[in-house]
PDB file of N, CA and C in Angstrom:
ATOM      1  N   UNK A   1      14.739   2.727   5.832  1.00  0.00           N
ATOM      2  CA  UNK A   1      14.375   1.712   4.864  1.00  0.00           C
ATOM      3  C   UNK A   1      13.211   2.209   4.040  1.00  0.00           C
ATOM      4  N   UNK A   2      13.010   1.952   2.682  1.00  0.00           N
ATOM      5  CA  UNK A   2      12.436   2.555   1.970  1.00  0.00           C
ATOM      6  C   UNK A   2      11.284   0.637   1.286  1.00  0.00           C
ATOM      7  N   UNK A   3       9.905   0.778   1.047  1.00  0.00           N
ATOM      8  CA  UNK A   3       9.394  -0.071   0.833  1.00  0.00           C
ATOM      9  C   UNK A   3       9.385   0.037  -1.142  1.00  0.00           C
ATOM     10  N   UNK A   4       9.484  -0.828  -1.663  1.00  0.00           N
ATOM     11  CA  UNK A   4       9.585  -0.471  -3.229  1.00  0.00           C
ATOM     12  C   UNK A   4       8.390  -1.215  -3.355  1.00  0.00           C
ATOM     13  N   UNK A   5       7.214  -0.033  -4.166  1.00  0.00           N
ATOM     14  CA  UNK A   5       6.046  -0.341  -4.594  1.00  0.00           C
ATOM     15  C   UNK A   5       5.912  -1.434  -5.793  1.00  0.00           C
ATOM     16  N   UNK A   6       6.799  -1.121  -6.249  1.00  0.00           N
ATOM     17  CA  UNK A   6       6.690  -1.494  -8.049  1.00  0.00           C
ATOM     18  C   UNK A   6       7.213  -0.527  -9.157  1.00  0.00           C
ATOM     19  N   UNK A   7       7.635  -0.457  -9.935  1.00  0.00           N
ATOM     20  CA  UNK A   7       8.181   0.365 -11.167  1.00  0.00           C
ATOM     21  C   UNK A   7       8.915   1.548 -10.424  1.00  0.00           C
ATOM     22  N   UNK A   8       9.555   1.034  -9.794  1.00  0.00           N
ATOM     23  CA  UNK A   8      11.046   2.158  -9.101  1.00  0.00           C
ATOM     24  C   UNK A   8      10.158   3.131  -8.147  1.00  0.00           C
ATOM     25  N   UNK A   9       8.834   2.811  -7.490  1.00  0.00           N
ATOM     26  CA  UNK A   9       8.436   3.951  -7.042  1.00  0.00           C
ATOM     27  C   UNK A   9       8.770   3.264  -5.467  1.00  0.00           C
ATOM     28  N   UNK A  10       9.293   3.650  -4.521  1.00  0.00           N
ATOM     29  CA  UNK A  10       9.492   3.975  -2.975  1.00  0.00           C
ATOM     30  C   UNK A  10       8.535   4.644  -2.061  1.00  0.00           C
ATOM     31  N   UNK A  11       8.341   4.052  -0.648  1.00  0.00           N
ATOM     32  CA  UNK A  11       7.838   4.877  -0.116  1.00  0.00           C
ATOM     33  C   UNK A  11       8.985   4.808   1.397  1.00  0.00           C
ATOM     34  N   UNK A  12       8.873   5.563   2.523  1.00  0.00           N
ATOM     35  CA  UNK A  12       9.595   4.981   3.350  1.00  0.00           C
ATOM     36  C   UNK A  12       8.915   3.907   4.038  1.00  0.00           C
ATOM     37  N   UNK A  13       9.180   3.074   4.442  1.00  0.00           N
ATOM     38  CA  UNK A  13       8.606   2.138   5.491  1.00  0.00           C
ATOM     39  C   UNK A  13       8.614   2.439   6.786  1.00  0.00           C
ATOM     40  N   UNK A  14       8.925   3.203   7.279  1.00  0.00           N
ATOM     41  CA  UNK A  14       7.988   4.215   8.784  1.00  0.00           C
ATOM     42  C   UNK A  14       6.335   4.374   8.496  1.00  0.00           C
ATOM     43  N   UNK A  15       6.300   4.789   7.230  1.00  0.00           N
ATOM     44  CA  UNK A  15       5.086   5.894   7.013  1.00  0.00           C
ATOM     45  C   UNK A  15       4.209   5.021   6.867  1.00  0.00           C
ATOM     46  N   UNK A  16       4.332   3.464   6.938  1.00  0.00           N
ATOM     47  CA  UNK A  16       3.446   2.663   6.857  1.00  0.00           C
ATOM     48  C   UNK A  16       2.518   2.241   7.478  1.00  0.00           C
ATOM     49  N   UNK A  17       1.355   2.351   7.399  1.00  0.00           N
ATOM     50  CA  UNK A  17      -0.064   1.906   8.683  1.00  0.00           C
ATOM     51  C   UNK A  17      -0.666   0.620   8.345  1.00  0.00           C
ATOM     52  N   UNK A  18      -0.711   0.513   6.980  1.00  0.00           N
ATOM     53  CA  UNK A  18      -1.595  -0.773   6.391  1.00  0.00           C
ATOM     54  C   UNK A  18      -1.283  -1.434   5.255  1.00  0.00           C
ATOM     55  N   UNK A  19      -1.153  -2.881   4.767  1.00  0.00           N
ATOM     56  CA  UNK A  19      -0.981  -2.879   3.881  1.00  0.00           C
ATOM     57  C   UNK A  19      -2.350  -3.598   3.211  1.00  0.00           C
ATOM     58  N   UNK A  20      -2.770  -3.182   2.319  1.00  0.00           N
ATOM     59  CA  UNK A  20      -4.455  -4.435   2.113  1.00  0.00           C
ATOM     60  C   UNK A  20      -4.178  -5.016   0.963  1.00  0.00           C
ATOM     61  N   UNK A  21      -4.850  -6.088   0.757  1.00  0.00           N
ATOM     62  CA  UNK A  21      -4.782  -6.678  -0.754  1.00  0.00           C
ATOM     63  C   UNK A  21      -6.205  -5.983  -1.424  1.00  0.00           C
ATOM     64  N   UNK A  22      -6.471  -5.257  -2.589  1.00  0.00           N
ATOM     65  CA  UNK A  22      -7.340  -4.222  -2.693  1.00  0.00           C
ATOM     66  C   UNK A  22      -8.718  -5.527  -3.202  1.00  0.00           C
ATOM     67  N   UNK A  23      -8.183  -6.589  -3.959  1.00  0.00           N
ATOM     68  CA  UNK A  23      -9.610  -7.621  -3.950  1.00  0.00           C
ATOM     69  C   UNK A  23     -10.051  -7.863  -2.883  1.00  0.00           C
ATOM     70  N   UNK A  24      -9.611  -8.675  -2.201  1.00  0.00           N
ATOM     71  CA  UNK A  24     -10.872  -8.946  -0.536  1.00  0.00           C
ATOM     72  C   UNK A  24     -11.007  -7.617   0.175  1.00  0.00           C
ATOM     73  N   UNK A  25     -10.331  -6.798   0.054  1.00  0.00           N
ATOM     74  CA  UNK A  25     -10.785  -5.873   0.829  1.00  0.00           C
ATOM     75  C   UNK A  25     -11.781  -4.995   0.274  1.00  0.00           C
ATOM     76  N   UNK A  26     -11.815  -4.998  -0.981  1.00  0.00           N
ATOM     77  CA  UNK A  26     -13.253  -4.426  -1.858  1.00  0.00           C
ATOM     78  C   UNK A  26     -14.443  -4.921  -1.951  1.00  0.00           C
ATOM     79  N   UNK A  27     -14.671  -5.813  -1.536  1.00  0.00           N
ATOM     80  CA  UNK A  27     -15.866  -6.335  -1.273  1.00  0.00           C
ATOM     81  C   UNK A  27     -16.346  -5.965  -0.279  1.00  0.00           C
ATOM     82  N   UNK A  28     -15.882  -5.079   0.831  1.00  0.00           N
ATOM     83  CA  UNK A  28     -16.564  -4.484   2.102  1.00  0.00           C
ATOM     84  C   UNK A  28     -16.595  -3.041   1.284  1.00  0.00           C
ATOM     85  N   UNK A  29     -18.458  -2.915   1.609  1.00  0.00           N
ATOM     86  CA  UNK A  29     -19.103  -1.578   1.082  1.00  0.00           C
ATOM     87  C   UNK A  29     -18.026  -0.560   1.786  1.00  0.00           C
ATOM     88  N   UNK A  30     -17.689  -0.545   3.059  1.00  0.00           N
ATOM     89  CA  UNK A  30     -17.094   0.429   4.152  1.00  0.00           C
ATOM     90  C   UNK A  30     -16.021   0.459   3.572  1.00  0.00           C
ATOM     91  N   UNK A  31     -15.126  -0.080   2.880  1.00  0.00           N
ATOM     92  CA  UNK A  31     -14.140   0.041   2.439  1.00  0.00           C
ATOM     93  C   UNK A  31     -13.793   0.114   0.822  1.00  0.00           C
ATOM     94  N   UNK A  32     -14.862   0.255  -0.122  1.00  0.00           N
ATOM     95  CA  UNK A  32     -14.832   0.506  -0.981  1.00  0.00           C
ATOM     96  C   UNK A  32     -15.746   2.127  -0.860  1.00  0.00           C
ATOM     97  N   UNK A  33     -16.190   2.303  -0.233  1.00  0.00           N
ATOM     98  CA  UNK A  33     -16.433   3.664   0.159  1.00  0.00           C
ATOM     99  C   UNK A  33     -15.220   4.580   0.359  1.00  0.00           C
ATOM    100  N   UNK A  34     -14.673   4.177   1.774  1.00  0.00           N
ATOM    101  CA  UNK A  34     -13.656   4.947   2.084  1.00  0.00           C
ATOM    102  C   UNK A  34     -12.385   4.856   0.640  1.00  0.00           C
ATOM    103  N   UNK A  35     -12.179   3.954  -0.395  1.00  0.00           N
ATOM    104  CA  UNK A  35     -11.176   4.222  -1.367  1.00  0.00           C
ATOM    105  C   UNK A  35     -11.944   5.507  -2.053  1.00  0.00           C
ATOM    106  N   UNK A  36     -13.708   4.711  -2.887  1.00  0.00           N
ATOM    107  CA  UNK A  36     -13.600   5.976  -3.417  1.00  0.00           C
ATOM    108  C   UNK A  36     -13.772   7.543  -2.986  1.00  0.00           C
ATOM    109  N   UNK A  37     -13.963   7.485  -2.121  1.00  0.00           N
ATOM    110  CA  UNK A  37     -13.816   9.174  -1.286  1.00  0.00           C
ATOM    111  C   UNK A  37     -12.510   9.348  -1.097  1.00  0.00           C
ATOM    112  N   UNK A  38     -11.601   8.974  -0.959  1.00  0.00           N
ATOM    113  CA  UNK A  38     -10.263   8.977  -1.186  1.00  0.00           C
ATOM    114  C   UNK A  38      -9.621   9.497  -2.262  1.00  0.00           C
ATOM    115  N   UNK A  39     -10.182   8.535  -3.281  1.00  0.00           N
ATOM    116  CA  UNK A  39     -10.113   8.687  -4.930  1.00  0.00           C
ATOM    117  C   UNK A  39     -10.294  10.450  -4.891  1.00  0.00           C
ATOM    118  N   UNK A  40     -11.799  10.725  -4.906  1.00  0.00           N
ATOM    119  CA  UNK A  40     -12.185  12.081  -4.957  1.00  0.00           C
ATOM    120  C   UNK A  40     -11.792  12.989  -4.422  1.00  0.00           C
ATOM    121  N   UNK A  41     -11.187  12.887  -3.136  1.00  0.00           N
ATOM    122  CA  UNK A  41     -10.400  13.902  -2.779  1.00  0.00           C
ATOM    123  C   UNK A  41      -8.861  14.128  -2.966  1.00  0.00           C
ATOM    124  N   UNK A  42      -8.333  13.124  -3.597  1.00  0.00           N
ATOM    125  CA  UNK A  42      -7.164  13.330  -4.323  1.00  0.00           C
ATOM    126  C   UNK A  42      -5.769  12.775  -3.448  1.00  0.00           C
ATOM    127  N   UNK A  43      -6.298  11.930  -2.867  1.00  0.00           N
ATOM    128  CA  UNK A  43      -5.508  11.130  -1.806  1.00  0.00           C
ATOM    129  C   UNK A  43      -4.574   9.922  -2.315  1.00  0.00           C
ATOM    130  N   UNK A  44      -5.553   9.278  -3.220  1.00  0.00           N
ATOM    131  CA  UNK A  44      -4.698   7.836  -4.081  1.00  0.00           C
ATOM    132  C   UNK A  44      -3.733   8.141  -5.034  1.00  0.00           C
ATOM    133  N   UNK A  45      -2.703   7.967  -4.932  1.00  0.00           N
ATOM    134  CA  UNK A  45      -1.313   7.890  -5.865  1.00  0.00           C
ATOM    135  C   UNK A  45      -1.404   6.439  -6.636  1.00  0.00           C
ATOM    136  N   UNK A  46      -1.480   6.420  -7.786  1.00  0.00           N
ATOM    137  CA  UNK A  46      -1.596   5.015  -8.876  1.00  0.00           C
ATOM    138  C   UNK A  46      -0.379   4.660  -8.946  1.00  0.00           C
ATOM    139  N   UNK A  47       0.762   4.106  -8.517  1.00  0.00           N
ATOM    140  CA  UNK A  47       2.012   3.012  -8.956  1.00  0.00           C
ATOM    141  C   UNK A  47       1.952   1.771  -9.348  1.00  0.00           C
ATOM    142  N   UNK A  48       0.654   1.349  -9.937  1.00  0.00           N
ATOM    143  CA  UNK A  48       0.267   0.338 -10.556  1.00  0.00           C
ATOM    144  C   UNK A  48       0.547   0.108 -12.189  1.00  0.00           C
ATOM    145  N   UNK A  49       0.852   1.001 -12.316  1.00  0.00           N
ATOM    146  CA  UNK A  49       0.491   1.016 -13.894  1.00  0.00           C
ATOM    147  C   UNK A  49      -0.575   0.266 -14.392  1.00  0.00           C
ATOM    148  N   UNK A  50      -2.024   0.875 -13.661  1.00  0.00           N
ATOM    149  CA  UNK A  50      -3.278   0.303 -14.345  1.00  0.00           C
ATOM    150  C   UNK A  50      -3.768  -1.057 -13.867  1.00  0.00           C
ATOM    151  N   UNK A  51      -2.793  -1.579 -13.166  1.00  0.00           N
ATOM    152  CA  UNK A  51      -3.252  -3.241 -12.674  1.00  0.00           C
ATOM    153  C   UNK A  51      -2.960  -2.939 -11.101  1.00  0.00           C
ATOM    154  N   UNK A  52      -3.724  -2.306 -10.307  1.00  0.00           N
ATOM    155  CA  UNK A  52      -3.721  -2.426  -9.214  1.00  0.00           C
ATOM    156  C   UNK A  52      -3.892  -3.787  -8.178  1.00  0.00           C
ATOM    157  N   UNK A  53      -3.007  -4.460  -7.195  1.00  0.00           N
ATOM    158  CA  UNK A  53      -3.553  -5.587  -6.901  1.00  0.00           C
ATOM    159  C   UNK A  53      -3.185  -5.288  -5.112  1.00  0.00           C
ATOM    160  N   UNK A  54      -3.146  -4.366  -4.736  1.00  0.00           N
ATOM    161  CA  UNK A  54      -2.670  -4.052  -2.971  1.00  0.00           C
ATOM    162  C   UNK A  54      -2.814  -2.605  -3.471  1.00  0.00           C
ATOM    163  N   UNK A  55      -2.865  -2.229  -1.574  1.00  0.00           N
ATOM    164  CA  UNK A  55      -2.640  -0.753  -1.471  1.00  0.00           C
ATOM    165  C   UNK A  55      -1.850  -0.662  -0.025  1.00  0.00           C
ATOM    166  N   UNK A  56      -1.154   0.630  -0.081  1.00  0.00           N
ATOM    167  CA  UNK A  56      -0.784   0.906   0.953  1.00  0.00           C
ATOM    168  C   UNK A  56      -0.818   1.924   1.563  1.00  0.00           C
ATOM    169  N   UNK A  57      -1.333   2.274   2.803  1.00  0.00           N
ATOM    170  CA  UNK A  57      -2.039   3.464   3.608  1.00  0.00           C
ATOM    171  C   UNK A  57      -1.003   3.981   4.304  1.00  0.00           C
ATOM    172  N   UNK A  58      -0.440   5.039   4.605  1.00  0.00           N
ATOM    173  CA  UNK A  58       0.569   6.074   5.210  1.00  0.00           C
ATOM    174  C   UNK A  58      -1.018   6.935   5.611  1.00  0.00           C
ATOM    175  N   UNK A  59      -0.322   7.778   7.086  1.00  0.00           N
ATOM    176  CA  UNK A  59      -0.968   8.416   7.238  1.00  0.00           C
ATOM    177  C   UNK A  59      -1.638  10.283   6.523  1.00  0.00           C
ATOM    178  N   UNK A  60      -1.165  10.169   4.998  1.00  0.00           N
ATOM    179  CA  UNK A  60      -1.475  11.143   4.192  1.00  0.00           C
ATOM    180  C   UNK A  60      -2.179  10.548   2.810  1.00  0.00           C
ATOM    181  N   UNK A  61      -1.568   9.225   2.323  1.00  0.00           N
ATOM    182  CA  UNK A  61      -1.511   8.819   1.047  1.00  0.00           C
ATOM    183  C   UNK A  61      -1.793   7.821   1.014  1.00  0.00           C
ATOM    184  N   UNK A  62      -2.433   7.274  -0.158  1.00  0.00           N
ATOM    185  CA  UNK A  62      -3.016   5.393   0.007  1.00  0.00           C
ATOM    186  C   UNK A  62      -1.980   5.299  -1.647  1.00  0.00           C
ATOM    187  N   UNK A  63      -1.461   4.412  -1.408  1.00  0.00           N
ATOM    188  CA  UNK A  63      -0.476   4.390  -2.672  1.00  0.00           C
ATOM    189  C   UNK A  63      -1.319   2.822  -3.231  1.00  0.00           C
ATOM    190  N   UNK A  64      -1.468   2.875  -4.465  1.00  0.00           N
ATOM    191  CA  UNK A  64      -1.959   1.794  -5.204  1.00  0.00           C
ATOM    192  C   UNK A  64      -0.432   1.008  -5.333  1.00  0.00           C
ATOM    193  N   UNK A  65      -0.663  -0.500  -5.879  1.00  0.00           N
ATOM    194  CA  UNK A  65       0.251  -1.010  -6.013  1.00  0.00           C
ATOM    195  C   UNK A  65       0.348  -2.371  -7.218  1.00  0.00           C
ATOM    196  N   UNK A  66       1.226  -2.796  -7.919  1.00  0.00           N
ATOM    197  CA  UNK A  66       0.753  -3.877  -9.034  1.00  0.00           C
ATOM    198  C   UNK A  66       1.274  -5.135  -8.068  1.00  0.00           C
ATOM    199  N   UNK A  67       2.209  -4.875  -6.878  1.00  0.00           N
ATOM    200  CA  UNK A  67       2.668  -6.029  -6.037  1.00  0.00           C
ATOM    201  C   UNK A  67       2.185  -6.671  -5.216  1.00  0.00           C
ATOM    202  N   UNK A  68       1.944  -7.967  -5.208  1.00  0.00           N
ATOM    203  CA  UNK A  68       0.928  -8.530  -4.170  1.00  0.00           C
ATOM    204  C   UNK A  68       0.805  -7.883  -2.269  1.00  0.00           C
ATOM    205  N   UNK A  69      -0.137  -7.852  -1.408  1.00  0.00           N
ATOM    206  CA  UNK A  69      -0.269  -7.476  -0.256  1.00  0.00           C
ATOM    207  C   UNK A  69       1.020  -8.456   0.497  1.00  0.00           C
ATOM    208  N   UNK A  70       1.299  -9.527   0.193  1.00  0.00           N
ATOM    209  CA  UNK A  70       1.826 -10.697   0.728  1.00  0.00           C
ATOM    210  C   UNK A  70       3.349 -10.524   0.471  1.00  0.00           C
ATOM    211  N   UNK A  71       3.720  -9.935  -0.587  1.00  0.00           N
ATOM    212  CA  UNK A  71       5.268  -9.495  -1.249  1.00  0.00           C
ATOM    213  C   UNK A  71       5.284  -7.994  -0.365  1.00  0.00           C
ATOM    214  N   UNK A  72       4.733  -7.614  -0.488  1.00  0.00           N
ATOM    215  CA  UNK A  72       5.055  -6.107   0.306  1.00  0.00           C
ATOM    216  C   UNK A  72       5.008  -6.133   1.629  1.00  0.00           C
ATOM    217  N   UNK A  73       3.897  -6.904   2.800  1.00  0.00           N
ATOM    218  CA  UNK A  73       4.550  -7.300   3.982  1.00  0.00           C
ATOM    219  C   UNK A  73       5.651  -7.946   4.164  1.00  0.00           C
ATOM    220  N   UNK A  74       6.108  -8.967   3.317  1.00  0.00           N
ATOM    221  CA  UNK A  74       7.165  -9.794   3.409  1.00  0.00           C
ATOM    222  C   UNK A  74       8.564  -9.084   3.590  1.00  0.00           C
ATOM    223  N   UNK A  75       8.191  -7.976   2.256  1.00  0.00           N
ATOM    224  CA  UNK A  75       9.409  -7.064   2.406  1.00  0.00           C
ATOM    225  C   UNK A  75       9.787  -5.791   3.754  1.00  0.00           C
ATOM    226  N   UNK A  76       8.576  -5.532   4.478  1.00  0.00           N
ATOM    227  CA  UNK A  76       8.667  -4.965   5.608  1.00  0.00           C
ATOM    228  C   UNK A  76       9.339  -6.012   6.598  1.00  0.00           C
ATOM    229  N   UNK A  77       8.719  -6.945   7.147  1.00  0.00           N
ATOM    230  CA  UNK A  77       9.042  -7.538   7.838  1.00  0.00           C
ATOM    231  C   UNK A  77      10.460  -8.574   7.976  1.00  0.00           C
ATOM    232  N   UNK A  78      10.867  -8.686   6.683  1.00  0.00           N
ATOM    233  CA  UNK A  78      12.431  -8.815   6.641  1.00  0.00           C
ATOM    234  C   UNK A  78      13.293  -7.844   6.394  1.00  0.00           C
ATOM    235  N   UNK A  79      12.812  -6.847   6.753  1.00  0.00           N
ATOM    236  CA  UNK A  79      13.915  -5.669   6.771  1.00  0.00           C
ATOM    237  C   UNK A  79      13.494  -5.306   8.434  1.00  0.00           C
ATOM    238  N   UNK A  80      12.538  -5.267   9.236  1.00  0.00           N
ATOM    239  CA  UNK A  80      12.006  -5.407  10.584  1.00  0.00           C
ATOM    240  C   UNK A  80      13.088  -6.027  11.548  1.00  0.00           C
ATOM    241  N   UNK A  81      13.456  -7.289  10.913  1.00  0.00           N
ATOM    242  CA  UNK A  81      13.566  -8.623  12.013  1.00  0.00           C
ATOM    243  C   UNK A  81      15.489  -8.599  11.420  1.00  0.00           C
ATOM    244  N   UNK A  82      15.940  -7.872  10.401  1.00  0.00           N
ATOM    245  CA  UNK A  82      17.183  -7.720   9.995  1.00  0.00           C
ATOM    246  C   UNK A  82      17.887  -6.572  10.730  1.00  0.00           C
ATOM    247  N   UNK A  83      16.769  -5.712  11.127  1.00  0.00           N
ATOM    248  CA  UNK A  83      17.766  -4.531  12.065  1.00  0.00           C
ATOM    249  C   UNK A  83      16.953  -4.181  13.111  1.00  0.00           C
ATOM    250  N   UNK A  84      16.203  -5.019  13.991  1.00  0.00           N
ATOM    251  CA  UNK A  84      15.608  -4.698  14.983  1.00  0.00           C
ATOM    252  C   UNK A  84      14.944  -3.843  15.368  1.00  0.00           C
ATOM    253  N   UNK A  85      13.928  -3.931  14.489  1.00  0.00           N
ATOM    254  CA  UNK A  85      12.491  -2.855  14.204  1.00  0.00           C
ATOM    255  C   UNK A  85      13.114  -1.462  12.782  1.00  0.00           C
ATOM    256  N   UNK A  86      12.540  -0.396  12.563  1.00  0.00           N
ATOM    257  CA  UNK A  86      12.747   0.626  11.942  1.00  0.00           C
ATOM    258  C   UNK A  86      13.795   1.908  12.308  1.00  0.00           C
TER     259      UNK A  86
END
């Protein structure tokens, strides 16, 4: 199963660790740290087209996203509970 970011971009949904909504979660210094050191080392992939509103963490890549945190779990977890886990 493949998770669809937004604008035709995919990731698989195995590779998934986290999903955050990037507003509340930016308000923690610790975690607006760890994006931008991320940023700088060349880790964040933009599939936002510029309006970032979630991110999603694989254990290589933090993929930006324009789709809410709440639409993108939703879509894991009914593909989860449709074929009995991944």
């Amino acid at each position: 199963m493949f998770l669809h970011l937004g604008d035709g971009y995919m990731i698989p949904s195995k590779e998934v660790v986290l999903i955050g909504d990037l507003e509340s979660t930016t308000s923690s210094e610790i975690t607006e740290e760890f994006l931008d050191i991320s940023d700088e080392e060349g880790f964040i992939v933009d599939y936002s087209g510029g309006n970032p509103r979630s991110f999603v963490l694989t254990g290589e890549t933090i993929y930006l996203s324009m789709i809410s945190s709440k639409t993108l779990g939703d879509r894991v977890d009914k593909f989860t509970e449709e074929n009995g886990g991944y």
